[in-house]
Protein backbone atom coordinates (compact mmCIF):
# COMPACT_ATOMS: atom_id res chain seq x y z
CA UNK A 1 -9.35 -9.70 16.32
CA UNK A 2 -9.50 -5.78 16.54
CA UNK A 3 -8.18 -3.98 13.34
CA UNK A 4 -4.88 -2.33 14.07
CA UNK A 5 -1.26 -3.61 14.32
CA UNK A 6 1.68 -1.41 15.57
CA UNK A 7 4.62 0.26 14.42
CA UNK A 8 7.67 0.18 16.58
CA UNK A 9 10.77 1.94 15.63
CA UNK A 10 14.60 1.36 17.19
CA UNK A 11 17.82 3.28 16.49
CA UNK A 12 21.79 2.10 17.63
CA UNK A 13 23.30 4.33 19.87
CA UNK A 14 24.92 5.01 17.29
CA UNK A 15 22.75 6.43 15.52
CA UNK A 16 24.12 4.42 12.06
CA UNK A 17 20.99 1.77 11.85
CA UNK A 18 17.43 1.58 12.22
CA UNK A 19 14.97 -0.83 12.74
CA UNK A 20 11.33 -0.21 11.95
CA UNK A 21 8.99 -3.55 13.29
CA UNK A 22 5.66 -3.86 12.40
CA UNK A 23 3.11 -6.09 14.03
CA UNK A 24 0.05 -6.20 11.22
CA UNK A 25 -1.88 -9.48 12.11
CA UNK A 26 -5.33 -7.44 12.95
CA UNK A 27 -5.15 -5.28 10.01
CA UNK A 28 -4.50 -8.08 7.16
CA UNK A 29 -7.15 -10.54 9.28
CA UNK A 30 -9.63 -7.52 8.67
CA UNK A 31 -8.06 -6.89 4.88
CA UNK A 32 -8.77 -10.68 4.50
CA UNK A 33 -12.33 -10.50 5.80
CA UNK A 34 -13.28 -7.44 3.35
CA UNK A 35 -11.51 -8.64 0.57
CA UNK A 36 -12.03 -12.89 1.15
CA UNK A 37 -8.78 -13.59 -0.85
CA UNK A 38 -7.75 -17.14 -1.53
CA UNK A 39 -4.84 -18.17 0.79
CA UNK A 40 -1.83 -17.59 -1.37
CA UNK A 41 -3.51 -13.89 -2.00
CA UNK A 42 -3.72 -13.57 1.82
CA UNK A 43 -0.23 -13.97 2.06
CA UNK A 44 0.80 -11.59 -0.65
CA UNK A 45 -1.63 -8.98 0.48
CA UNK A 46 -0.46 -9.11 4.02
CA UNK A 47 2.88 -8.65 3.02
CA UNK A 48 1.87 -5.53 0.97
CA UNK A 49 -0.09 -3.95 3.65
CA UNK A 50 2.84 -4.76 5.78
CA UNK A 51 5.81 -3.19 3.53
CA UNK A 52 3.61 0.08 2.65
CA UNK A 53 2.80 0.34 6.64
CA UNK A 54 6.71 0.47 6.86
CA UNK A 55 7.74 2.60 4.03
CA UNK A 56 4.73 4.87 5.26
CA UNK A 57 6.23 5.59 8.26
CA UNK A 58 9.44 6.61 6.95
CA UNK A 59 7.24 9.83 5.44
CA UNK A 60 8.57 13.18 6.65
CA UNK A 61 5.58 14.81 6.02
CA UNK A 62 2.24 15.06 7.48
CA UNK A 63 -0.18 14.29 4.93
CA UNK A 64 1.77 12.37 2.93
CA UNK A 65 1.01 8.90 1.70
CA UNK A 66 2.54 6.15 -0.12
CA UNK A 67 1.51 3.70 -3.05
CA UNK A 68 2.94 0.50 -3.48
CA UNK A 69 1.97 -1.17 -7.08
CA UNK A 70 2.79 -4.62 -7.67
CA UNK A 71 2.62 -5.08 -11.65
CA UNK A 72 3.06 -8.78 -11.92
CA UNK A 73 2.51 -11.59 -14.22
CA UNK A 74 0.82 -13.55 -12.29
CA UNK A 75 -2.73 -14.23 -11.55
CA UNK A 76 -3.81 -11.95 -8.99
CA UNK A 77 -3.28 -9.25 -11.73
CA UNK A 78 -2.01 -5.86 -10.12
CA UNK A 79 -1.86 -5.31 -6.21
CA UNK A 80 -1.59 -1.96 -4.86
CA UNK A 81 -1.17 -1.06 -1.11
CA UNK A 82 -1.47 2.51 0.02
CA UNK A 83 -0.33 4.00 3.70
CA UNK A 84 0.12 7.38 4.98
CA UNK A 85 2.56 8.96 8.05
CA UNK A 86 -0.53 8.52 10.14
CA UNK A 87 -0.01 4.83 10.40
CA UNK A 88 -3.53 4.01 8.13
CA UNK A 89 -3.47 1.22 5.16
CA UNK A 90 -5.11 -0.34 2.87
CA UNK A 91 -4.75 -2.46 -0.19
CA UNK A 92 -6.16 -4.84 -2.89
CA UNK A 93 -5.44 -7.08 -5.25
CA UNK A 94 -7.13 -6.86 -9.03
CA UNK A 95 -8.27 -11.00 -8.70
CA UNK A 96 -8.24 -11.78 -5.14
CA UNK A 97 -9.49 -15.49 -5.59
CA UNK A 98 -6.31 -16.53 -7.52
CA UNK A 99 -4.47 -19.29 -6.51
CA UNK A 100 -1.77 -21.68 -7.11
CA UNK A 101 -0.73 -24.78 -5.78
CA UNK A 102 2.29 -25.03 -2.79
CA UNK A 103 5.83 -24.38 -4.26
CA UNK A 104 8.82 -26.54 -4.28
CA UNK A 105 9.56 -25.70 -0.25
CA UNK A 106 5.96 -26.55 0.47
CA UNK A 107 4.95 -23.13 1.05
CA UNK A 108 2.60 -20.73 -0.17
CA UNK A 109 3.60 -19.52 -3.78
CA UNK A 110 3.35 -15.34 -3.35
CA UNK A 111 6.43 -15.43 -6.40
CA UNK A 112 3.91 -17.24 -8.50
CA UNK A 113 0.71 -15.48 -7.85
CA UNK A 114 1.80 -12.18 -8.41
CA UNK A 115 4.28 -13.26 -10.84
CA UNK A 116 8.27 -13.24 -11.34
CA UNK A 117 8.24 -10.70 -14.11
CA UNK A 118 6.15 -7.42 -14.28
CA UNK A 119 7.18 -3.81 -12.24
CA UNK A 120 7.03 -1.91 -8.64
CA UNK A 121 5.93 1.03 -8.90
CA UNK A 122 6.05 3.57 -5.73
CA UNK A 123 4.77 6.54 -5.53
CA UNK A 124 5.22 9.09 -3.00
CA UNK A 125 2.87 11.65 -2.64
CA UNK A 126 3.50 14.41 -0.69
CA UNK A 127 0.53 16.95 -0.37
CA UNK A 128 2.13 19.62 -2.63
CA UNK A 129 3.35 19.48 -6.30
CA UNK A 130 4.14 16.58 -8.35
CA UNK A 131 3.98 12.70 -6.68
CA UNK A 132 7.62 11.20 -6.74
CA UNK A 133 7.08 8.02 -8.81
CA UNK A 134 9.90 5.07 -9.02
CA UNK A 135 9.53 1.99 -10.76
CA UNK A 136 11.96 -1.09 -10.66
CA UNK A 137 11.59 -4.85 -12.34
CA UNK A 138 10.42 -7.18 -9.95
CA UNK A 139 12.93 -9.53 -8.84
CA UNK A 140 10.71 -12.59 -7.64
CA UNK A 141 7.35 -11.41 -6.60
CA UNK A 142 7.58 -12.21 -2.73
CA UNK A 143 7.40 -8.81 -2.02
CA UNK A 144 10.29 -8.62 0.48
CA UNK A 145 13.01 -8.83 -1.70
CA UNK A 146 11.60 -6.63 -4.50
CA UNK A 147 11.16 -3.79 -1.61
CA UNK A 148 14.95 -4.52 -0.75
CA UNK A 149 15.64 -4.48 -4.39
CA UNK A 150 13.84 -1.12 -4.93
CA UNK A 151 15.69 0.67 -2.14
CA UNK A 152 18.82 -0.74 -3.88
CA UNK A 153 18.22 0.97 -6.82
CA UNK A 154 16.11 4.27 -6.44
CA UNK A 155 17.44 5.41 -3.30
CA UNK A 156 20.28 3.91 -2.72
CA UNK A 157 20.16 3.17 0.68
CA UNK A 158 20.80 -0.28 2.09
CA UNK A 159 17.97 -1.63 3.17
CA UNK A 160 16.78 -5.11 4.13
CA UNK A 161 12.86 -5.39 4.08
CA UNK A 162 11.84 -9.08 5.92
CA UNK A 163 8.33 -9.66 5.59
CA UNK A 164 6.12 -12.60 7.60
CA UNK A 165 2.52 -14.20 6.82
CA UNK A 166 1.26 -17.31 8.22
CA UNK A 167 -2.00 -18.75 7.32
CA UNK A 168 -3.57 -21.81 8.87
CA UNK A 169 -4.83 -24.65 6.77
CA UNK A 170 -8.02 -23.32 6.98
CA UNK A 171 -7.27 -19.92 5.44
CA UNK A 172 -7.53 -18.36 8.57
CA UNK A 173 -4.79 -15.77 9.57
CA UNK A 174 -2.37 -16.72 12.39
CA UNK A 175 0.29 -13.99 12.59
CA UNK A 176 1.76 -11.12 9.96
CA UNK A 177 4.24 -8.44 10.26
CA UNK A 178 7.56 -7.45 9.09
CA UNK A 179 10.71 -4.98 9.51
CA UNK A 180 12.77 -2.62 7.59
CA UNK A 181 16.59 -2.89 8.30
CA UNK A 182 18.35 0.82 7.41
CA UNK A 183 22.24 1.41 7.30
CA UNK A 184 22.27 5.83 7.68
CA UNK A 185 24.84 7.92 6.49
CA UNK A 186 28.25 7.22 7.90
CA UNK A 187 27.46 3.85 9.11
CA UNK A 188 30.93 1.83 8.33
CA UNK A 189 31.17 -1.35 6.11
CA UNK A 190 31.72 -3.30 9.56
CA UNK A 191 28.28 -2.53 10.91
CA UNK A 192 27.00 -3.49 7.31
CA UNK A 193 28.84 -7.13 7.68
CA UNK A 194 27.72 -7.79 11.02
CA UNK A 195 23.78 -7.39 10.04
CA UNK A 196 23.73 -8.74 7.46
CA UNK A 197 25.13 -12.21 8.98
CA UNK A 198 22.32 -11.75 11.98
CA UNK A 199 19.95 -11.17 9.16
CA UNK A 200 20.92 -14.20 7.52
CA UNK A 201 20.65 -16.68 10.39
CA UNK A 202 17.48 -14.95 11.63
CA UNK A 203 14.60 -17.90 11.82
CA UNK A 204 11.23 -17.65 9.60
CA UNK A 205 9.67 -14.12 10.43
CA UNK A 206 6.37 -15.27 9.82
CA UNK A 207 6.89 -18.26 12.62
CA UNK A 208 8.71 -15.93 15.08
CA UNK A 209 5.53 -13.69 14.80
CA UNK A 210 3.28 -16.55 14.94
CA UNK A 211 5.11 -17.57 18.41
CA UNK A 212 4.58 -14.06 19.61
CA UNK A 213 6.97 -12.52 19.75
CA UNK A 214 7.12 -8.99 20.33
CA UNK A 215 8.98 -5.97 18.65
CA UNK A 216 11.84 -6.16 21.04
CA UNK A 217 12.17 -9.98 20.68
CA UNK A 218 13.08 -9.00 16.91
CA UNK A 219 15.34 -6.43 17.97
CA UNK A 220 17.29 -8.52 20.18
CA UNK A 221 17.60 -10.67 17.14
CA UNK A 222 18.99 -8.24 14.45
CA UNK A 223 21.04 -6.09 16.59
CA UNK A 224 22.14 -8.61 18.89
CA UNK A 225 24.83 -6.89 21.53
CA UNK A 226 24.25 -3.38 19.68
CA UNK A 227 22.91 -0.90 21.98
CA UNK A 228 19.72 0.64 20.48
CA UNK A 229 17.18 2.74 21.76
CA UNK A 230 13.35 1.95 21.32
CA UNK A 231 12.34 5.67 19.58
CA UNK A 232 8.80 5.26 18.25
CA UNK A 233 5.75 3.07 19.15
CA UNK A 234 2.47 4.03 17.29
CA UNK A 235 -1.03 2.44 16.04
CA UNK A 236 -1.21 0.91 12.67
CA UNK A 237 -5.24 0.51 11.42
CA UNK A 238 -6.78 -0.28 7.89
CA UNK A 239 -8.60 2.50 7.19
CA UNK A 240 -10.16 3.80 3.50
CA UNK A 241 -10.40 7.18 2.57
CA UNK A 242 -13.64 6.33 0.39
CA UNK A 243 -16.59 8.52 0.52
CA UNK A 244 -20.06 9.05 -0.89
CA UNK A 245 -19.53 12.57 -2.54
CA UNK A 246 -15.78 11.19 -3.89
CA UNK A 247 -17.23 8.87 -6.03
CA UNK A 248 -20.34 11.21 -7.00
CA UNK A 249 -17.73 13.84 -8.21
CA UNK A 250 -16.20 10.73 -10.19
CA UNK A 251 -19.60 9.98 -11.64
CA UNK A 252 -20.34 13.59 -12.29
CA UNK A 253 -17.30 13.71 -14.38
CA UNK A 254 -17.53 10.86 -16.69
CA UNK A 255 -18.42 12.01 -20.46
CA UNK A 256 -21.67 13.84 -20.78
CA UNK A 257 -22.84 11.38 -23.10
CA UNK A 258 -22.51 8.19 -21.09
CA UNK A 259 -23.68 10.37 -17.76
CA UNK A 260 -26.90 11.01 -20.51
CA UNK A 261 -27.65 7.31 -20.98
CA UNK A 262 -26.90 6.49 -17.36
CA UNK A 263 -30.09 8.89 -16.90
CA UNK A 264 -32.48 7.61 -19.20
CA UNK A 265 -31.33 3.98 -18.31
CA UNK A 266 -33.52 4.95 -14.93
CA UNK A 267 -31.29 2.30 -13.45
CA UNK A 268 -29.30 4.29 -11.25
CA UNK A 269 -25.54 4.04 -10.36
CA UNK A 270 -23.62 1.77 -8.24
CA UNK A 271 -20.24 1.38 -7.04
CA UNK A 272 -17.73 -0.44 -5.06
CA UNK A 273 -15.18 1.01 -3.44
CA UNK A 274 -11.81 -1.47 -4.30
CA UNK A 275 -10.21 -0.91 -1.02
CA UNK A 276 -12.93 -2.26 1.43
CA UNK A 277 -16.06 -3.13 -0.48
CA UNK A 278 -18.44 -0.31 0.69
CA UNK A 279 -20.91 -0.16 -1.93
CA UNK A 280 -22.68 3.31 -3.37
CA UNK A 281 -25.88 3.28 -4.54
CA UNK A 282 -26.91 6.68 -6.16
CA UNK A 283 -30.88 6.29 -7.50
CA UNK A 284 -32.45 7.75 -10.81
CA UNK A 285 -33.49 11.03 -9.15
CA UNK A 286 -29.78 11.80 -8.02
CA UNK A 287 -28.38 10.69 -11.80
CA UNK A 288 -30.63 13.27 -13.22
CA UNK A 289 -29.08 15.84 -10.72
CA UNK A 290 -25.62 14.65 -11.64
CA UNK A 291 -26.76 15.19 -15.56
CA UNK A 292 -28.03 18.63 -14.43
CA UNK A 293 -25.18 19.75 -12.97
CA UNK A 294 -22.88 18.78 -15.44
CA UNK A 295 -24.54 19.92 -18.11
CA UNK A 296 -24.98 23.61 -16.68
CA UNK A 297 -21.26 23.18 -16.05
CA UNK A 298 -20.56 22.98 -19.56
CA UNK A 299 -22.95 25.68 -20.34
CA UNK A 300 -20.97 27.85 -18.34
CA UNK A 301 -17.37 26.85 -19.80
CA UNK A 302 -18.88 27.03 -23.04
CA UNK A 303 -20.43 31.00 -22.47
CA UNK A 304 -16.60 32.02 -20.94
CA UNK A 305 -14.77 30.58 -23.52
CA UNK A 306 -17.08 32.65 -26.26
CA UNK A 307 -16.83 35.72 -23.91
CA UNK A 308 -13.14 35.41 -24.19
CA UNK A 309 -13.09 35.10 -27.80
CA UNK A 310 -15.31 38.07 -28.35
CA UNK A 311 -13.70 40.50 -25.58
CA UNK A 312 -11.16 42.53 -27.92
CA UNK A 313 -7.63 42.40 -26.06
CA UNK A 314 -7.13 46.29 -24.02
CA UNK A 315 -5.20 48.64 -25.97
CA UNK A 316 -1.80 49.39 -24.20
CA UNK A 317 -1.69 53.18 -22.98
């Protein structure tokens, strides 16, 4: 299956609610073939990817982007997501071969793998100055309701956040997505009462995606008789920003010491990128470079901080 999913956006009439639908099953089957997660992981990944791919495209800005960090005490350890306004995700998860054993419904335990206790944290980062960063207690660890939760909270605006994985027996993926459900300013307490008993009788998201069906078919469901326009249709993809010169500048800038044994090692430097697995191999000969350059760096902090020091202050006329 090709990597992308799509992001479909509705708005009432109205103009009081919005529905933003997101159809993810290519990008968390390719997640899930860079990242070979156990099946519980693949779950809670896919709903990561999802949720960020949703709160991503509620950025104003162009060259914005938007971290999701689950903290949790489970044993995947920490899972962040990241997405931007362009539509592009990607996430991972610290131990990506956890698992745990079906919970009391029979289903896959997300709660328990990345754990009941533990933070969100989401950052919002927005090209220019400081990133916004929020942070809430996790409420259960399914992912869903601590994105509701956070909304609740930090931005007060009531939001429902429904999110849908369904993996085969044999660990392979067969559907993922999920919606955001937004009262706006002015909507009445009626329009609030009448979601939220559609929401509540709506069947299991992941199944309804698993049958197929399509953004509209989930509109239909949560609106019911409410006119709505369809506003926004766009390409979601899993796509990582990582580069070869990114992580030589993060090499380059490790102590001058350990960059000093790295070099006489005459091992070379490798890593791997967390989000997709791309591994960077840098040989002796470019080490010693990176030692070169950083140590002439120095040289020259070192020569204007002394110039400084020794330049006597100009006398005021």
């Amino acid at each position: 299956m090709e990597n992308k999913g799509t992001l479909t956006t509705f708005l009432t009439k109205d103009g009081f609610a919005r529905l933003l639908f997101a159809e993810t099953t290519g990008i968390v089957q390719y997640a899930s073939g860079r990242h070979r997660p156990s099946k519980t992981v693949t779950a809670a990944l896919g709903r990561g990817l999802t949720a960020a791919a949703l709160m991503g495209a509620t950025l104003k800005d162009e060259g914005g982007s938007l971290t999701l960090r689950f903290r949790g005490s489970g044993p995947a350890g920490t899972m962040t997501c990241v997405a931007d306004s362009a539509g592009n995700v990607r996430g991972c998860v610290e131990n990506p071969t956890a698992e745990l054993p079906p919970n009391a419904q029979g289903k896959l335990d997300v709660g328990g793998v990345i754990g009941r206790e533990g933070e969100l944290f989401v950052v919002r980062d927005y090209g220019f100055g400081e990133p916004y960063v929020g942070n809430v207690p996790l409420v259960s660890g399914e992912i869903g309701e601590d994105v509701t939760n956070y909304y609740a909270l930090s931005e007060q605006t009531p939001t429902v956040c429904a999110l849908g994985v369904r993996v085969n027996r044999d660990g392979s993926l067969r559907g993922a997505g999920g919606f955001l459900l937004q009262l706006l300013p002015g909507a009445e307490d009626s329009l609030a009462e009448y979601l939220e008993g559609r929401v509540k009788v709506l069947p299991s998201l992941s199944a309804l995606i698993a049958e197929g069906k399509t953004a509209e078919d989930i509109a239909d469901l949560v609106f019911g008789e409410l006119p709505r326009d369809k506003m926004e249709e766009k390409e979601l993809r899993y796509r990582c920003n990582c580069a070869r010169e990114k992580y030589r500048r993060s090499i380059k800038s490790i102590g001058i010491r350990e960059l000093r044994d790295m070099a006489q090692s005459r091992e070379g430097a490798e890593v791997v990128c967390r989000f997709c697995g791309e591994v960077y191999f840098y040989p002796p000969e470019e080490v010693d470079a990176m030692l070169a350059e950083r140590t002439e760096e120095l040289r020259s902090a070192a020569a204007r901080r002394k110039e400084r020091e020794t330049t006597p202050p100009e006398e005021n006329p």
